[in-house]
N, C-alpha and C. Protein backbone atom coordinates (compact mmCIF):
# COMPACT_ATOMS: atom_id res chain seq x y z
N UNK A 1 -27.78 -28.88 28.47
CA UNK A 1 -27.26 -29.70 29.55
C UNK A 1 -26.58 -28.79 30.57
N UNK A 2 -26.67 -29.04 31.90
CA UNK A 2 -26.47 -28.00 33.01
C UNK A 2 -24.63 -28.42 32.95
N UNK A 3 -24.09 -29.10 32.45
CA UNK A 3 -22.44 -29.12 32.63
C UNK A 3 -22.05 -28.36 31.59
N UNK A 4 -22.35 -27.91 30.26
CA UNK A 4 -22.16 -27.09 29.53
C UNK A 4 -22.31 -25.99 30.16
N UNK A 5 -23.37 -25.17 30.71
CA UNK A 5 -23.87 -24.31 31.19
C UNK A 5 -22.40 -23.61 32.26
N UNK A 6 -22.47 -24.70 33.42
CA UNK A 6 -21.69 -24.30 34.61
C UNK A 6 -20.19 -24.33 34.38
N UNK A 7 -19.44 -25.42 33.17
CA UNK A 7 -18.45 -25.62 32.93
C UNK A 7 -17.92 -25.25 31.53
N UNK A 8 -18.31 -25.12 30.95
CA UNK A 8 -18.28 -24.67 29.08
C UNK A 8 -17.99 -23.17 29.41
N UNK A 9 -18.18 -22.28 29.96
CA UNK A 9 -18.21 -20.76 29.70
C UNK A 9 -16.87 -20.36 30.43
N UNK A 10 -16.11 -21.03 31.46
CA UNK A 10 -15.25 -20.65 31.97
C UNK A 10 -14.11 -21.40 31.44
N UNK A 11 -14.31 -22.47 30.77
CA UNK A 11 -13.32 -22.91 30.36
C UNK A 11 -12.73 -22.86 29.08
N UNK A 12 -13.78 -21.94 28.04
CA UNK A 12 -12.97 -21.03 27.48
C UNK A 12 -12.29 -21.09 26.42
N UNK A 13 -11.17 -20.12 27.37
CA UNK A 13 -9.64 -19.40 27.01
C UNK A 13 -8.93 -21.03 26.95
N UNK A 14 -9.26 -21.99 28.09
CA UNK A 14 -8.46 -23.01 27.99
C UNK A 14 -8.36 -23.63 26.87
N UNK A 15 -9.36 -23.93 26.14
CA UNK A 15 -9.84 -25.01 24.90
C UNK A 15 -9.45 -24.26 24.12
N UNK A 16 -9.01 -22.45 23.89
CA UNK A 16 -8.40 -22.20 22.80
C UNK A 16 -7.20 -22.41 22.58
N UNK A 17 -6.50 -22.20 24.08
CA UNK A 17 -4.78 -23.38 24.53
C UNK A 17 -4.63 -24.36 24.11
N UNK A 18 -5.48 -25.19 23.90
CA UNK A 18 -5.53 -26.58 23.67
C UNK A 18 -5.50 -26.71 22.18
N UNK A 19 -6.23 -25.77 21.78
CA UNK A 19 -6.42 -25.69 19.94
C UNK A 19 -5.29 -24.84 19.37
N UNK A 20 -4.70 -23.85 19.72
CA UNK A 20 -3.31 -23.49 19.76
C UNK A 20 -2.29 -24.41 19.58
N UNK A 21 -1.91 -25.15 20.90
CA UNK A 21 -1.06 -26.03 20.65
C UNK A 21 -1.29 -26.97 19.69
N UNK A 22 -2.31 -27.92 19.63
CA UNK A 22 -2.71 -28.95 18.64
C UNK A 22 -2.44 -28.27 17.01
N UNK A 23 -2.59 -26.93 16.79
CA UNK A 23 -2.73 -26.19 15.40
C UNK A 23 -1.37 -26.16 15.14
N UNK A 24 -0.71 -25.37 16.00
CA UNK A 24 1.13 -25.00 15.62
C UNK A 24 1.37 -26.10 15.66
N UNK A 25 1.81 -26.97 16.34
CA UNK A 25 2.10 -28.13 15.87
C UNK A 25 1.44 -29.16 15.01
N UNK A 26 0.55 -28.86 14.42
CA UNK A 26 -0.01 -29.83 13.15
C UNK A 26 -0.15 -31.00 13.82
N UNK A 27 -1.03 -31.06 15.07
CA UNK A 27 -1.09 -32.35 15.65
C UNK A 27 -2.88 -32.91 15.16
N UNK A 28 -2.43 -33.23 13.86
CA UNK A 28 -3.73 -34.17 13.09
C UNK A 28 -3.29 -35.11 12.22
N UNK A 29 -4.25 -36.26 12.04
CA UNK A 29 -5.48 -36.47 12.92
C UNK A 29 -5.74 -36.77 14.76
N UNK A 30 -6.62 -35.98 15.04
CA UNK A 30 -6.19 -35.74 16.93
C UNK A 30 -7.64 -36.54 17.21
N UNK A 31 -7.05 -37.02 18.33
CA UNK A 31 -8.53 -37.75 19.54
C UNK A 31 -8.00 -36.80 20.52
N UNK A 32 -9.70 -37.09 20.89
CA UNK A 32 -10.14 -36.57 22.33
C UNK A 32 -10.36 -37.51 23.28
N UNK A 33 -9.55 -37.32 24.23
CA UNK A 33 -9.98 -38.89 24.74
C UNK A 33 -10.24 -37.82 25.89
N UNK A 34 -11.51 -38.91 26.19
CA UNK A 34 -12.59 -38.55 27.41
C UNK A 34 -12.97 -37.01 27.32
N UNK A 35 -13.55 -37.17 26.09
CA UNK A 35 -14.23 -35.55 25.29
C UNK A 35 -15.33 -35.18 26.09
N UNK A 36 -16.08 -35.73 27.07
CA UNK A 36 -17.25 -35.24 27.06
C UNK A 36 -18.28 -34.66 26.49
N UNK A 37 -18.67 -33.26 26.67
CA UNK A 37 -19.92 -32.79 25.61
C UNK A 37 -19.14 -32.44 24.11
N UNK A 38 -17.93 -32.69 23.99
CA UNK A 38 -17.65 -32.73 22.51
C UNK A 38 -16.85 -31.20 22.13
N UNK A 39 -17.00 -30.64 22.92
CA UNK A 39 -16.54 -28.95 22.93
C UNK A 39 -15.27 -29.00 22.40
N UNK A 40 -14.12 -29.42 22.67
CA UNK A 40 -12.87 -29.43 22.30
C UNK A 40 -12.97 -29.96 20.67
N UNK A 41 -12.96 -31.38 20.39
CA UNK A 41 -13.40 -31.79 19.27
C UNK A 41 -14.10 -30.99 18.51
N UNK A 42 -14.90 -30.28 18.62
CA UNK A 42 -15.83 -29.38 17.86
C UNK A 42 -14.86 -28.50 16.97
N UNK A 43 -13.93 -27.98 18.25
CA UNK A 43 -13.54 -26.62 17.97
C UNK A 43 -12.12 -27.22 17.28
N UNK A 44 -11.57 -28.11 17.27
CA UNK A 44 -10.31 -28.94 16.80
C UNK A 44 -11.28 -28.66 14.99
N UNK A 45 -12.07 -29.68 14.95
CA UNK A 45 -12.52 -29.91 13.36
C UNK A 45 -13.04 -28.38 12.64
N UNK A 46 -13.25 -27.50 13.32
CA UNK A 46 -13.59 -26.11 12.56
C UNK A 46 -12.52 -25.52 11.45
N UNK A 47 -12.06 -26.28 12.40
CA UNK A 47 -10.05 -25.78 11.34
C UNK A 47 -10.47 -26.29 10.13
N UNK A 48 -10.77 -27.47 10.19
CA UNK A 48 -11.06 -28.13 8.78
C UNK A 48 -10.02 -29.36 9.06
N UNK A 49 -9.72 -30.00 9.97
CA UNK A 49 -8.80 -30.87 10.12
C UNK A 49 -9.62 -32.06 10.84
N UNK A 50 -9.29 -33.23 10.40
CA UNK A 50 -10.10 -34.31 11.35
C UNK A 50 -9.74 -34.60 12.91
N UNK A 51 -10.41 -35.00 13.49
CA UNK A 51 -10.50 -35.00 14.94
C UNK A 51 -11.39 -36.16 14.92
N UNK A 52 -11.40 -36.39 15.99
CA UNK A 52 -12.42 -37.52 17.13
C UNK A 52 -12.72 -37.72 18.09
N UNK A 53 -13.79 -37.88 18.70
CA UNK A 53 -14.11 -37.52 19.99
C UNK A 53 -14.27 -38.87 21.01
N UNK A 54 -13.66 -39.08 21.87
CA UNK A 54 -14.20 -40.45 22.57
C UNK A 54 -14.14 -40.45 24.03
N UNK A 55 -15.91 -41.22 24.08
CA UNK A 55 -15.76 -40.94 25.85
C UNK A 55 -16.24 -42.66 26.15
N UNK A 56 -16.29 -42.62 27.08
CA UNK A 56 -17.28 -43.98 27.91
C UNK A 56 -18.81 -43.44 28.13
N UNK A 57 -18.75 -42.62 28.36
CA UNK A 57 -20.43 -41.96 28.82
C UNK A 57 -21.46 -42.12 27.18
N UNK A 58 -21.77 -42.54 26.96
CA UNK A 58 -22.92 -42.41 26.53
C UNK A 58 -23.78 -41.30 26.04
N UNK A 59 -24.74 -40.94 27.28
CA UNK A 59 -25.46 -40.14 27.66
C UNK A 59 -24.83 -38.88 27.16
N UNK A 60 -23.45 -38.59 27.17
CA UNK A 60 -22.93 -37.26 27.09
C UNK A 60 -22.92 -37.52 25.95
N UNK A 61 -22.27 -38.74 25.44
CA UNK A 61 -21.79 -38.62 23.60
C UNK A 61 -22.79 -38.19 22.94
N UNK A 62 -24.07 -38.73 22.89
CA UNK A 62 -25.36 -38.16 22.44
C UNK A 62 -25.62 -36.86 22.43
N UNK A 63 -25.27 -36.09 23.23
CA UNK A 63 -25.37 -34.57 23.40
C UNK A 63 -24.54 -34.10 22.92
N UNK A 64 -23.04 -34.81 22.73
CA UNK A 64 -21.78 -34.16 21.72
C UNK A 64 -22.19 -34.02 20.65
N UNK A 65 -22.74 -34.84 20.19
CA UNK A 65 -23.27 -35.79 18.79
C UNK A 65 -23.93 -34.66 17.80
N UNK A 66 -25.23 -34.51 19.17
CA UNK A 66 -26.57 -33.65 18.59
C UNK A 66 -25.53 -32.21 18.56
N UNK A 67 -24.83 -31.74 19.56
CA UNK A 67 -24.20 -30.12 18.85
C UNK A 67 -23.49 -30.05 18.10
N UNK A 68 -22.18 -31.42 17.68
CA UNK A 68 -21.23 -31.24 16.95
C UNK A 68 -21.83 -32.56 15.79
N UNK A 69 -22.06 -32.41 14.77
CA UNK A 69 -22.66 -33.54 13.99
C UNK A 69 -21.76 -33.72 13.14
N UNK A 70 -20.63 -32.67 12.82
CA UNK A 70 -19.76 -33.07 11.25
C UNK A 70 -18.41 -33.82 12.66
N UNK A 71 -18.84 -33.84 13.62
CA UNK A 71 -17.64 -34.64 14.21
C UNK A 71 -17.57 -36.49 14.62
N UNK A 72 -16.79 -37.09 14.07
CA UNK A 72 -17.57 -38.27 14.97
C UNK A 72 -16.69 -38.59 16.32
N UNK A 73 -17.91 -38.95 17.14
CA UNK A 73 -17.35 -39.48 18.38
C UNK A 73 -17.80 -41.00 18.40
N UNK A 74 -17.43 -41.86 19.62
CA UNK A 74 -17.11 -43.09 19.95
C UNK A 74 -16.92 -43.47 20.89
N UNK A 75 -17.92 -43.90 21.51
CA UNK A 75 -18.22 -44.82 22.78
C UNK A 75 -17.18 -45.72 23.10
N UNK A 76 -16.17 -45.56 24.01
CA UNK A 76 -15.36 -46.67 24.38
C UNK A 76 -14.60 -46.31 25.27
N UNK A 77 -13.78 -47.48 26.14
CA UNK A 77 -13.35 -47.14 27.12
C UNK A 77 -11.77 -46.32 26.51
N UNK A 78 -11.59 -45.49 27.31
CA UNK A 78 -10.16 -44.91 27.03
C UNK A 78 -8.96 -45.68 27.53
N UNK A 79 -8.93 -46.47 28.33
CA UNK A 79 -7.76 -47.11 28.66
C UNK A 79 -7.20 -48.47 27.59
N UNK A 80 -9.02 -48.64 26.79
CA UNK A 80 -8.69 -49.68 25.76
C UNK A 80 -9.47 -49.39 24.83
N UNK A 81 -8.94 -48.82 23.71
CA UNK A 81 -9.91 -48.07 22.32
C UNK A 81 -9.73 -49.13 21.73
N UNK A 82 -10.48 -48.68 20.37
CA UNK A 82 -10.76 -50.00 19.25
C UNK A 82 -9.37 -49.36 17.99
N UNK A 83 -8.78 -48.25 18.29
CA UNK A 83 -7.56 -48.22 17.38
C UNK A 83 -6.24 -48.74 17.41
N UNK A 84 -5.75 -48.76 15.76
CA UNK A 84 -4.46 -49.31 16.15
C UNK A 84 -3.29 -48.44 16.58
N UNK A 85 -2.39 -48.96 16.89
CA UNK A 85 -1.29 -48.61 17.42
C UNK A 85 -0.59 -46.93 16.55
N UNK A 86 -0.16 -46.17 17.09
CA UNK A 86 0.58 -45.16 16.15
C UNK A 86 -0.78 -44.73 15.13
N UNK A 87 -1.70 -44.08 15.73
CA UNK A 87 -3.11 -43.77 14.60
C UNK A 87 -2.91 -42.18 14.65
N UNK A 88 -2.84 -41.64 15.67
CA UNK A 88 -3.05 -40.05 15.41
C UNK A 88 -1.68 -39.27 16.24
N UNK A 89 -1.23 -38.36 15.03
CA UNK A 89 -0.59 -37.31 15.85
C UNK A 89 -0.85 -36.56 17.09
N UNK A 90 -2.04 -36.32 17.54
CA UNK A 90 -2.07 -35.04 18.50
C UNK A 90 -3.52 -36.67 19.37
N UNK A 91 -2.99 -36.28 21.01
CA UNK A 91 -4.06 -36.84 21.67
C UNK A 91 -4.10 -35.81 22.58
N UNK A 92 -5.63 -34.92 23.17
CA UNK A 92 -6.05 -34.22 24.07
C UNK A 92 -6.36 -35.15 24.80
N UNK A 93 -6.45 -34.77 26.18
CA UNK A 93 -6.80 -35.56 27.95
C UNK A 93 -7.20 -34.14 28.44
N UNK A 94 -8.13 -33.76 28.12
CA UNK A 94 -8.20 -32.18 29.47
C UNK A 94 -9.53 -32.52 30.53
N UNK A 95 -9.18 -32.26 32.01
CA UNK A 95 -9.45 -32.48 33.05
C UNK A 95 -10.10 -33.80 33.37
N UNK A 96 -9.21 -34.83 32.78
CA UNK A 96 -10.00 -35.93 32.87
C UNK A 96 -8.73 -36.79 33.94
N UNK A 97 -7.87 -36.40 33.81
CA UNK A 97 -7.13 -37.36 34.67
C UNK A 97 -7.05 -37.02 36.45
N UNK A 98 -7.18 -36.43 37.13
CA UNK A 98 -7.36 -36.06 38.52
C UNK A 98 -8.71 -36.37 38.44
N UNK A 99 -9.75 -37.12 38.07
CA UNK A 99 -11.27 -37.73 38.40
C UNK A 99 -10.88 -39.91 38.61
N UNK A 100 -9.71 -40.10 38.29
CA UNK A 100 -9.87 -41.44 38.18
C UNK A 100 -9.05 -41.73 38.80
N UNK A 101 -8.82 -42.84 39.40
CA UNK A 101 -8.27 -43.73 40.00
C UNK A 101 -7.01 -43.91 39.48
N UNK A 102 -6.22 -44.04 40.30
CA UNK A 102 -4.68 -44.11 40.12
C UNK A 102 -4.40 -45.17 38.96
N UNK A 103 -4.57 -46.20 39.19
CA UNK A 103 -4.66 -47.30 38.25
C UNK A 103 -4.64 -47.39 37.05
N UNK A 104 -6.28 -46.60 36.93
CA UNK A 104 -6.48 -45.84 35.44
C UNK A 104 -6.22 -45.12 35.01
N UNK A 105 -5.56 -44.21 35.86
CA UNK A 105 -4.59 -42.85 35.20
C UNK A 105 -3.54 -43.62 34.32
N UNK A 106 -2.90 -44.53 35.05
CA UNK A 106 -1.59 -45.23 34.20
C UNK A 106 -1.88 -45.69 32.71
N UNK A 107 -3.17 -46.60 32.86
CA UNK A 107 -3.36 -47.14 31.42
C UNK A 107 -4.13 -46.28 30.69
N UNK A 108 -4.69 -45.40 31.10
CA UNK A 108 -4.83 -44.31 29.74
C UNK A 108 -3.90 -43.83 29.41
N UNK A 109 -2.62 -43.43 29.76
CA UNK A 109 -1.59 -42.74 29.75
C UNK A 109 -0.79 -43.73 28.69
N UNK A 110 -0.57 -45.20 29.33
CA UNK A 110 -0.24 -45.82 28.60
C UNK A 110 -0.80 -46.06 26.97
N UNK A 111 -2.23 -46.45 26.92
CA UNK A 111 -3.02 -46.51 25.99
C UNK A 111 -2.86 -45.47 25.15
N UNK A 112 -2.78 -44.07 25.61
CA UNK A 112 -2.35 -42.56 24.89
C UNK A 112 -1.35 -42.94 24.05
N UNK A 113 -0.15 -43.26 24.74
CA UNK A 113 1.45 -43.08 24.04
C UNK A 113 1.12 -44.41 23.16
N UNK A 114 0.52 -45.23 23.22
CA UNK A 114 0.78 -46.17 22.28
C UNK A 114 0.10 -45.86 20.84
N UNK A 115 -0.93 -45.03 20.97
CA UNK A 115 -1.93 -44.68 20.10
C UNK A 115 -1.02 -43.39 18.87
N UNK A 116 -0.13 -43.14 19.90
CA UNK A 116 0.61 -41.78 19.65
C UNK A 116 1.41 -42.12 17.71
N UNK A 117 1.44 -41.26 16.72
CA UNK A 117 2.48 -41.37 15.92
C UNK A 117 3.77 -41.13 16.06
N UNK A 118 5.12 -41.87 15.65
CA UNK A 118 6.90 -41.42 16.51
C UNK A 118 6.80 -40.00 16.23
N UNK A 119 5.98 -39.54 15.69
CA UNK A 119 6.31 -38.30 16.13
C UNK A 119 4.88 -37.10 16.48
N UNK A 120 3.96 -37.45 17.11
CA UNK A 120 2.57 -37.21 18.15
C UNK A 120 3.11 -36.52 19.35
N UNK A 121 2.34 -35.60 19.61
CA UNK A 121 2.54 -35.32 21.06
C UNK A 121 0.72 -35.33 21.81
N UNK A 122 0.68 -35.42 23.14
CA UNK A 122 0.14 -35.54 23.93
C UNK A 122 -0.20 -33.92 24.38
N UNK A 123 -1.32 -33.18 24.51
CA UNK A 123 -2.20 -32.51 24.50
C UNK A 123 -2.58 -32.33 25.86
N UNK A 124 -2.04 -32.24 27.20
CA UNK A 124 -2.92 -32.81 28.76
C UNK A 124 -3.21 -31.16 29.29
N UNK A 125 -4.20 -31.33 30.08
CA UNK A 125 -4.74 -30.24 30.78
C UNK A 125 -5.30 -30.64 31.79
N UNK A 126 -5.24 -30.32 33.23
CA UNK A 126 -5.52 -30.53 34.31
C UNK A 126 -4.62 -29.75 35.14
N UNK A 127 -5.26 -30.22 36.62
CA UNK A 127 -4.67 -29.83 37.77
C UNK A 127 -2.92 -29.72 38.44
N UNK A 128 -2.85 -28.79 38.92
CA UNK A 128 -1.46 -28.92 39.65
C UNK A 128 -1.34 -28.73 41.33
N UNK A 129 -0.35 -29.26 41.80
CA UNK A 129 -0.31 -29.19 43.18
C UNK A 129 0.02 -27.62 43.29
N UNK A 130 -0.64 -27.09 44.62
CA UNK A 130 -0.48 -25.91 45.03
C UNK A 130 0.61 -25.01 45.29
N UNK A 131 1.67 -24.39 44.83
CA UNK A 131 2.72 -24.46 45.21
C UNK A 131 2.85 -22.98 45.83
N UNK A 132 2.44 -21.82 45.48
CA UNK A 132 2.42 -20.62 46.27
C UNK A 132 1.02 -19.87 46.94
N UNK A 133 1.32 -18.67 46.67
CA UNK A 133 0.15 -18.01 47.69
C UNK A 133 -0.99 -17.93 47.05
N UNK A 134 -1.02 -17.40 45.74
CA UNK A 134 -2.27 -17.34 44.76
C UNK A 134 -2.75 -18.59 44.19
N UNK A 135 -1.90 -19.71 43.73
CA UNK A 135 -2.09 -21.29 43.64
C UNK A 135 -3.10 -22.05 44.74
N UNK A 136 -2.05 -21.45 45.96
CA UNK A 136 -3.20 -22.39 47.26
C UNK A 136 -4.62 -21.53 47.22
N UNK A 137 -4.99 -20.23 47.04
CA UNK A 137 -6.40 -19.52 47.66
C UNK A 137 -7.15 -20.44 46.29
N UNK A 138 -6.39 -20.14 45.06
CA UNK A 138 -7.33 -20.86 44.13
C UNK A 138 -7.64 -22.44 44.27
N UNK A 139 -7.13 -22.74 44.67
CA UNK A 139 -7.39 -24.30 45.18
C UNK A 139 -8.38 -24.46 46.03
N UNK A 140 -8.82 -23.76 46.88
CA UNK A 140 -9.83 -23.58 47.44
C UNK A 140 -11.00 -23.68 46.81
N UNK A 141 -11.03 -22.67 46.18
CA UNK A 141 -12.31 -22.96 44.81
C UNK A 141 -12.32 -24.14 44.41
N UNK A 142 -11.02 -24.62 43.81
CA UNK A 142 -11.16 -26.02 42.67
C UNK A 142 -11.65 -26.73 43.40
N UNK A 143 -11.20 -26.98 44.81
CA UNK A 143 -11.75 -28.32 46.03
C UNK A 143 -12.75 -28.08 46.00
N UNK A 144 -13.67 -26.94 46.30
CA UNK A 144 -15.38 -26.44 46.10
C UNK A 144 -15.86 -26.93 45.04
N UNK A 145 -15.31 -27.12 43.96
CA UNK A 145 -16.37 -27.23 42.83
C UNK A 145 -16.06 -28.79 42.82
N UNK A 146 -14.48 -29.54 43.07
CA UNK A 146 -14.59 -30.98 42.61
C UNK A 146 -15.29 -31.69 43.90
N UNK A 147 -15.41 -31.02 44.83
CA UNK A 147 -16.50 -31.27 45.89
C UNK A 147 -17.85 -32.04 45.47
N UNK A 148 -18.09 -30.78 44.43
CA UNK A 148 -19.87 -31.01 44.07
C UNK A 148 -20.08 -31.95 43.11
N UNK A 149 -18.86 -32.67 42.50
CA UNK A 149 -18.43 -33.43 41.79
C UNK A 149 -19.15 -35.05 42.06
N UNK A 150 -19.41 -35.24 43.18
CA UNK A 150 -18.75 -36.31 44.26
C UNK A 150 -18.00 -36.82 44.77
N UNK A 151 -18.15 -37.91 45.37
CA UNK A 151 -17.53 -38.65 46.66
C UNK A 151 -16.16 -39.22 45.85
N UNK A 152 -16.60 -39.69 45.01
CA UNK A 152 -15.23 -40.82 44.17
C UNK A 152 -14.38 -40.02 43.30
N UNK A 153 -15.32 -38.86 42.74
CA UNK A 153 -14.29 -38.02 42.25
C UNK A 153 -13.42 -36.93 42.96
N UNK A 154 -14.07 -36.57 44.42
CA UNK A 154 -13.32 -35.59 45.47
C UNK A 154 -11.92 -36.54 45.36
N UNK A 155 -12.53 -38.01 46.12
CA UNK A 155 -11.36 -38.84 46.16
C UNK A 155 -10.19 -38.62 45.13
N UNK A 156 -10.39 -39.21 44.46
CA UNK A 156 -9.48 -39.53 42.93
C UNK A 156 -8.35 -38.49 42.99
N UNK A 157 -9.43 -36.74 43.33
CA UNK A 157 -9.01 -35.91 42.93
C UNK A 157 -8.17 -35.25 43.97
N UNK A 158 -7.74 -35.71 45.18
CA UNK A 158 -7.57 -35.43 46.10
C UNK A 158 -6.14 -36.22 45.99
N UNK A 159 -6.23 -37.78 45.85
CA UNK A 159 -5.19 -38.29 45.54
C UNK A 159 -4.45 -37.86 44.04
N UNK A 160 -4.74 -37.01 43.48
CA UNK A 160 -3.83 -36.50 42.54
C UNK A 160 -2.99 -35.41 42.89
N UNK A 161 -3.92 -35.02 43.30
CA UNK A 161 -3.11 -33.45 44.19
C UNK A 161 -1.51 -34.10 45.11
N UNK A 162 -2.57 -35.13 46.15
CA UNK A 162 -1.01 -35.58 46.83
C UNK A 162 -0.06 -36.35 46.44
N UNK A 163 -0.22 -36.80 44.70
CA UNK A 163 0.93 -37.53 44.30
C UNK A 163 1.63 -36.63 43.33
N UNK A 164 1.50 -35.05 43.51
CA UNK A 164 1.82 -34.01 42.78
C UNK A 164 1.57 -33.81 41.34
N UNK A 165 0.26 -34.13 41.44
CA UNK A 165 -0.60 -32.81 40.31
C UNK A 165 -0.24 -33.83 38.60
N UNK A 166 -0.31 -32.80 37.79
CA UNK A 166 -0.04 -33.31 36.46
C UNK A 166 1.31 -33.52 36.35
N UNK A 167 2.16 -32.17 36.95
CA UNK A 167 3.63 -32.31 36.53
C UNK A 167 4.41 -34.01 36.73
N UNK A 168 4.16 -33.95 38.09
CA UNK A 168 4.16 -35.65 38.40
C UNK A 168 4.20 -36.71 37.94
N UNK A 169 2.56 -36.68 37.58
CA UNK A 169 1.99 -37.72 37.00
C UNK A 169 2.72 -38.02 35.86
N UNK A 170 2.93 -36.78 34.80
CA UNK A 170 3.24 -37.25 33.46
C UNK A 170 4.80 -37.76 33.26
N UNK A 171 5.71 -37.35 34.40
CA UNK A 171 6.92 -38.10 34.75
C UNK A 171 7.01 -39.17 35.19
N UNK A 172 5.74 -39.78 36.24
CA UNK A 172 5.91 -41.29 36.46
C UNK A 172 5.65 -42.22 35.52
N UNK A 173 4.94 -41.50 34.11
CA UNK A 173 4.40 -42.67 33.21
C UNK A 173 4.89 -42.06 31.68
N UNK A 174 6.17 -41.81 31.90
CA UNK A 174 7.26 -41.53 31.08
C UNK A 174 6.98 -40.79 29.95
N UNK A 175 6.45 -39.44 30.12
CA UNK A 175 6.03 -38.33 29.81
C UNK A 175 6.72 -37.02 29.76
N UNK A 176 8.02 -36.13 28.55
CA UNK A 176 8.32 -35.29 29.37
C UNK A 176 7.90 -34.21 28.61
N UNK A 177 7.43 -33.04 29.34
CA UNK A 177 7.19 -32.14 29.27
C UNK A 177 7.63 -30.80 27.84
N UNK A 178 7.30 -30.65 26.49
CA UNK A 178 7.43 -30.07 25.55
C UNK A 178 7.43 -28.42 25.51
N UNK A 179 6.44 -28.49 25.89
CA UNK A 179 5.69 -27.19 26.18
C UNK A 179 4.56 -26.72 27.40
N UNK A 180 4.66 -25.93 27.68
CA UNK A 180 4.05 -25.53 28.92
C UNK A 180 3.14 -23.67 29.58
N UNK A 181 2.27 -23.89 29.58
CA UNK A 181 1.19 -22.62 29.67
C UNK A 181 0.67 -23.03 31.43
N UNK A 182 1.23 -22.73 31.96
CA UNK A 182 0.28 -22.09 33.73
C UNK A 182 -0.35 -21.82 33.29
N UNK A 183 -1.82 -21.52 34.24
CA UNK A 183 -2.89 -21.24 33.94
C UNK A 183 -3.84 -20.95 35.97
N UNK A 184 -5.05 -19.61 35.40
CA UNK A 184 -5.58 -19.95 37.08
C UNK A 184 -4.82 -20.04 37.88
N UNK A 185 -4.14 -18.73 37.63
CA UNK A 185 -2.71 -18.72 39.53
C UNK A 185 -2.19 -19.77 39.42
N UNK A 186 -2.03 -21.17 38.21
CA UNK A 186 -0.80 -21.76 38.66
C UNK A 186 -1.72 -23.19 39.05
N UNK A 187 -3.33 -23.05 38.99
CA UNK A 187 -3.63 -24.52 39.45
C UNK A 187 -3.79 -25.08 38.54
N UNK A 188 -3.44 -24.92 37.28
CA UNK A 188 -3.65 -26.04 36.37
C UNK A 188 -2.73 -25.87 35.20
N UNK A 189 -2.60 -26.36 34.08
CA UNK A 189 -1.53 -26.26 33.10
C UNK A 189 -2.03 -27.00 31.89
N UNK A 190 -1.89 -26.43 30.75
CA UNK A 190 -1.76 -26.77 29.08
C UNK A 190 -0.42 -27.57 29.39
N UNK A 191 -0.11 -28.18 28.72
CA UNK A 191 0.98 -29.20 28.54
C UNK A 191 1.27 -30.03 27.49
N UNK A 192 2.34 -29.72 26.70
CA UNK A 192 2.69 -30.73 25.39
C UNK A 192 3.57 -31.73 25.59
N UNK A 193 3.17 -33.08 25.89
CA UNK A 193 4.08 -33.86 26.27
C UNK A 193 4.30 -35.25 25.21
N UNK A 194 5.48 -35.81 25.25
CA UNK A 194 6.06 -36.65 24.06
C UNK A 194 6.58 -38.41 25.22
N UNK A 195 6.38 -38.84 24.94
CA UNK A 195 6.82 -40.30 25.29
C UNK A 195 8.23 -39.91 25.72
N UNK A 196 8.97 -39.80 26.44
CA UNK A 196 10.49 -40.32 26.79
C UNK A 196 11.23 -41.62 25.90
């Protein structure tokens, strides 16, 4: 699949951030919410720890499916899963929240913390607003590539930027900040965050 190809090889170092944090902190059993080709999940269950993968797409889950087979994933919307309340310690979100609509940023967020165990943390990776000299040139790029993205996701992603980035976000929907890895001059960030 050409999104593995163009997006899987650079992103890495990130997904080992992501498996880092989730590991030291013993954040299992972990979802992936809005896993896409399954890459994260993959590399979560190698440990030998359960994981889960869940997107809305379909089409992609099938391709998670066929590379990662000892993992299961699950078709459903993320803002409203089929689990109960307090199910898994550790929930990943990486680069999925600056693609959606303000709206839906909230109730996944919401849907996250509820899913969360009292003592779970939240896993997020995405974008940040530009704040210095090497931050803004790299932003340039990111706008180039969420460009080729499309129209609804330039949008989305455009309005994330101007309601200030992840740091923001995860403070308006009562999120605070645990742990923290910059990343890419500063445009994006690993983030361990806990319910307020």
């Amino acid at each position: 699949m050409l999104y593995t190809g163009i997006l899987e090889v650079p992103l890495q170092g990130i997904r080992q951030k992501v498996r880092d944090f989730v590991l030291k902190n013993d954040l299992f059993p972990a979802l992936d919410l809005c896993c896409g080709p399954g890459t994260q999940a993959g590399q979560l269950w190698r440990r030998g720890s359960p994981a889960v993968g869940l997107d809305i797409n379909l089409k992609m889950l099938k391709y998670a499916a066929s590379r990662r087979r000892q993992v299961s994933f699950l078709c459903a919307d993320a803002a409203r899963t089929p689990f109960r309340p307090a199910t898994f310690r550790g929930i990943v979100i990486s680069f999925a929240l600056h693609e959606m609509e303000t709206e839906f940023r909230a109730r996944l967020l919401s849907e996250a913390k509820s899913l969360l165990a009292p003592d779970g943390r939240l896993v997020v990776v995405d974008f940040e607003r530009p704040w210095d000299t090497a931050s803004r040139t790299a932003y340039l790029y990111v706008s180039a590539v969420e460009r080729m993205a499309g129209r609804s996701h330039f949008r989305n992603g455009r309005d994330f930027f101007r309601r200030g980035g992840l740091r923001a976000l995860l403070r308006e929907n009562g999120l605070r900040e645990v742990e923290r890895q910059n990343i890419a001059a500063g445009t994006c960030a690993v983030v361990l965050a806990a319910p307020l």
